[in-house]
Protein backbone atom coordinates (compact mmCIF):
# COMPACT_ATOMS: atom_id res chain seq x y z
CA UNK A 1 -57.59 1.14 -0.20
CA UNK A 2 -55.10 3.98 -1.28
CA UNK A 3 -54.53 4.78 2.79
CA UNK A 4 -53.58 1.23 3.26
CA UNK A 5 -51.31 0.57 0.28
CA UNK A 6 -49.29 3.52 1.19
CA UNK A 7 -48.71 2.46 4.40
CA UNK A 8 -47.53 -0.87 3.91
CA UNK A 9 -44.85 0.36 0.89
CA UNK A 10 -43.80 2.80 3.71
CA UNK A 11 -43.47 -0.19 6.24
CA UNK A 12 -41.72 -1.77 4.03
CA UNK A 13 -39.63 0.41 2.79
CA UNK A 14 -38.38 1.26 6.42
CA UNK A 15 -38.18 -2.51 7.45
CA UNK A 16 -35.79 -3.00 4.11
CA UNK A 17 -33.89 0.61 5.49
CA UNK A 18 -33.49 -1.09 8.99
CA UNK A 19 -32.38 -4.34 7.71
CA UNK A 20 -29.86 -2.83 5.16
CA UNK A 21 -28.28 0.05 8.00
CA UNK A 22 -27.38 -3.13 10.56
CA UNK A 23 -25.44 -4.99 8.05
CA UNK A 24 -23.55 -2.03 7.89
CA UNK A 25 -22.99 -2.61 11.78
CA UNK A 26 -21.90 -5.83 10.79
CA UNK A 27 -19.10 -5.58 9.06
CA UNK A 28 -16.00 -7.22 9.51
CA UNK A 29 -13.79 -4.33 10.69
CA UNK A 30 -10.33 -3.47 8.71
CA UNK A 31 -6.98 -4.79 8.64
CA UNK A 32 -3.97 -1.86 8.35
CA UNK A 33 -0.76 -2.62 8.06
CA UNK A 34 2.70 -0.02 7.66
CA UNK A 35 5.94 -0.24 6.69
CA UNK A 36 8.36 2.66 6.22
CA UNK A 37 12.13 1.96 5.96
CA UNK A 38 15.72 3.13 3.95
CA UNK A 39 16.27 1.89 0.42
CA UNK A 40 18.86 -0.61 -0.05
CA UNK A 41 21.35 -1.24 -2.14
CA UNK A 42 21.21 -5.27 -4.01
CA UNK A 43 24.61 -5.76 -1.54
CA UNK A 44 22.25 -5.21 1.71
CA UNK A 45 23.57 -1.47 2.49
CA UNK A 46 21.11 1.12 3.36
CA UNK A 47 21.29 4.28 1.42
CA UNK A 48 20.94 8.01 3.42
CA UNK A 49 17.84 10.15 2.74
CA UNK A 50 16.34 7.98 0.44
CA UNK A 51 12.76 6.28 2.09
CA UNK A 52 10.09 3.76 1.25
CA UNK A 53 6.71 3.83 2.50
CA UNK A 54 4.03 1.10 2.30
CA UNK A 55 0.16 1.00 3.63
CA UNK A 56 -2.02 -1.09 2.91
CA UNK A 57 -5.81 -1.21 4.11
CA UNK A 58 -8.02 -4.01 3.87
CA UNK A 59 -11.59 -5.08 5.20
CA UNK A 60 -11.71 -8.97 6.74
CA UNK A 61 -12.87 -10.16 2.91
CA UNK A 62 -9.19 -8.83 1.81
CA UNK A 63 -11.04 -6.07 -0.46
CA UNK A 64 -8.96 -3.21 -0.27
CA UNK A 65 -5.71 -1.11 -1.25
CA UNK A 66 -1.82 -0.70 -1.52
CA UNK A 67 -0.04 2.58 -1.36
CA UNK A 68 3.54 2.44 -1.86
CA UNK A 69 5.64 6.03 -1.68
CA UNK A 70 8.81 6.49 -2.78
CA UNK A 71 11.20 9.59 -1.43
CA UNK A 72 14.76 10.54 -2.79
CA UNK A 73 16.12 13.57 -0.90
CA UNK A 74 20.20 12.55 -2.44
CA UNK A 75 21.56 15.15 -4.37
CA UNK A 76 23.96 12.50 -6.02
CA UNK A 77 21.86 9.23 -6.55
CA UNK A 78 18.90 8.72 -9.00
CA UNK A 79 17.86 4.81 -9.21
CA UNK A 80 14.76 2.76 -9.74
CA UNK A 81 12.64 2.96 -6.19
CA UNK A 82 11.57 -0.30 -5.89
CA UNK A 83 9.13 -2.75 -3.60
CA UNK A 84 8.52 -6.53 -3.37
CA UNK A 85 5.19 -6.41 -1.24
CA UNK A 86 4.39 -9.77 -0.03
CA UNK A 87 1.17 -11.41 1.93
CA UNK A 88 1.45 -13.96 3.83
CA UNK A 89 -0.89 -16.66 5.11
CA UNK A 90 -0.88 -17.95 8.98
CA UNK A 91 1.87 -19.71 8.32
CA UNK A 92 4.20 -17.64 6.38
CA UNK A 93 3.33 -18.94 2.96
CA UNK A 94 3.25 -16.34 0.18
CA UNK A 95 -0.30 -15.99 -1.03
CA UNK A 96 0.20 -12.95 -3.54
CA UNK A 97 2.72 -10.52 -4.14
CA UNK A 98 2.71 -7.20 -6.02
CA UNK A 99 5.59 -5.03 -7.46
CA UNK A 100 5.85 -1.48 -7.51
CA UNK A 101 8.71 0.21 -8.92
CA UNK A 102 9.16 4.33 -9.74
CA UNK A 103 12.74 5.85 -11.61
CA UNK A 104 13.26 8.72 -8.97
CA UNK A 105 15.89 11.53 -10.15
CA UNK A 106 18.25 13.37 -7.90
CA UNK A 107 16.76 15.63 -5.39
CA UNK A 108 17.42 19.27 -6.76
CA UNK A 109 16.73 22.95 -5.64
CA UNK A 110 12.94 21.85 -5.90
CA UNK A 111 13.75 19.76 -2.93
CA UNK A 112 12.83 15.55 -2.47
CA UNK A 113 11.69 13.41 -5.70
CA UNK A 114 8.87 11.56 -4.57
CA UNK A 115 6.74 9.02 -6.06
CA UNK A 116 3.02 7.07 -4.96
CA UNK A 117 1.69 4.58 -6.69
CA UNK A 118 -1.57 2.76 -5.46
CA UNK A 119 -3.11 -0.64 -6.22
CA UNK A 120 -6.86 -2.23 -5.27
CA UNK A 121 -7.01 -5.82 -3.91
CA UNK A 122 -10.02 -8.09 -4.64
CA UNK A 123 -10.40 -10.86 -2.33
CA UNK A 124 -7.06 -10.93 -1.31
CA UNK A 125 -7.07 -13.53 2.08
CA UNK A 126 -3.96 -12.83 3.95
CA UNK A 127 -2.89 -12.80 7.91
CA UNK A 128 0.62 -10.43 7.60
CA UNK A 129 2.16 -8.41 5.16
CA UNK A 130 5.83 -8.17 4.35
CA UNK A 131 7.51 -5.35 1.98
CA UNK A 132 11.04 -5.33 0.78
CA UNK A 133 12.67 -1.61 -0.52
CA UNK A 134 15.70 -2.10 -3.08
CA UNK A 135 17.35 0.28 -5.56
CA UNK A 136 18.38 -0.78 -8.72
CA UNK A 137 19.63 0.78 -12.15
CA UNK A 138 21.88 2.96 -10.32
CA UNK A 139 23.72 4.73 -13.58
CA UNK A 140 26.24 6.03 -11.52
CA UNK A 141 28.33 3.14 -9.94
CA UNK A 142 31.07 5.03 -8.28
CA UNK A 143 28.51 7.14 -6.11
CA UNK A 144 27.92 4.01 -4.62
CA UNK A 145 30.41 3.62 -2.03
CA UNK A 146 29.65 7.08 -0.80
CA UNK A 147 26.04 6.67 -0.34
CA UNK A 148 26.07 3.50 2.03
CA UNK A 149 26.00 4.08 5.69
């Protein structure tokens, strides 16, 4: 009686295994998008050495994450890094949007300022993404002419 209890736990134990390792087949596969591009000023003007970077990952329920990286290499300009991450639907209708912002120094003897923040979505649905870079709290106004391109 012991023999055959045994072997049906094992059976089903390996039937439950089996069962559980294909859904794992089955999963909807991920979504990645990128985006890496020059901060701008609020006037529209690109800004030298200073970079935005934005990933995000995603499985096809929208579970997943948002890494945004910030890089100042401008021996003259520290700002607020900032990014207006949008998703869109099919149609181009905002669904959710995050906001990620990071106060980056000057870029010194220790080389680039650089900054990562990260986010999780949860059942996020969404078709594209869209990310906006933009400085802001520039303390030094009259840099500003000299940084555009």
């Amino acid at each position: 009686m012991d023999k055959i209890l045994l072997k049906l736990t094992l059976a089903l134990f390996t039937v439950l295994a089996v069962i559980g390792f294909n859904q794992v087949y089955a999963a909807p596969s991920p979504l990645e998008f990128h985006a890496d591009a020059k901060m701008r000023l609020a006037g529209g003007g690109a800004v030298d050495r200073t970079h935005g970077y934005m990933r995000v990952l995603a499985d096809g329920a929208g579970n997943g994450l948002v890494d945004v990286m910030f890089s100042n290499a401008s021996s003259t300009l520290k700002a607020r890094f900032n990014a207006r991450v949008e998703f869109l639907d099919a149609n181009g209708r905002i669904v959710r949007e995050e906001h990620f912002d990071c106060r980056l120094g000057r870029a010194g003897s220790g080389g680039t300022r650089e900054c990562k923040q990260s986010r999780m979505l949860k059942r996020s649905w969404f078709d594209k993404v869209k990310v906006d870079f933009y400085l802001t709290d520039i303390p030094q106004a009259n840099f500003v002419s000299q940084l555009k391109d």
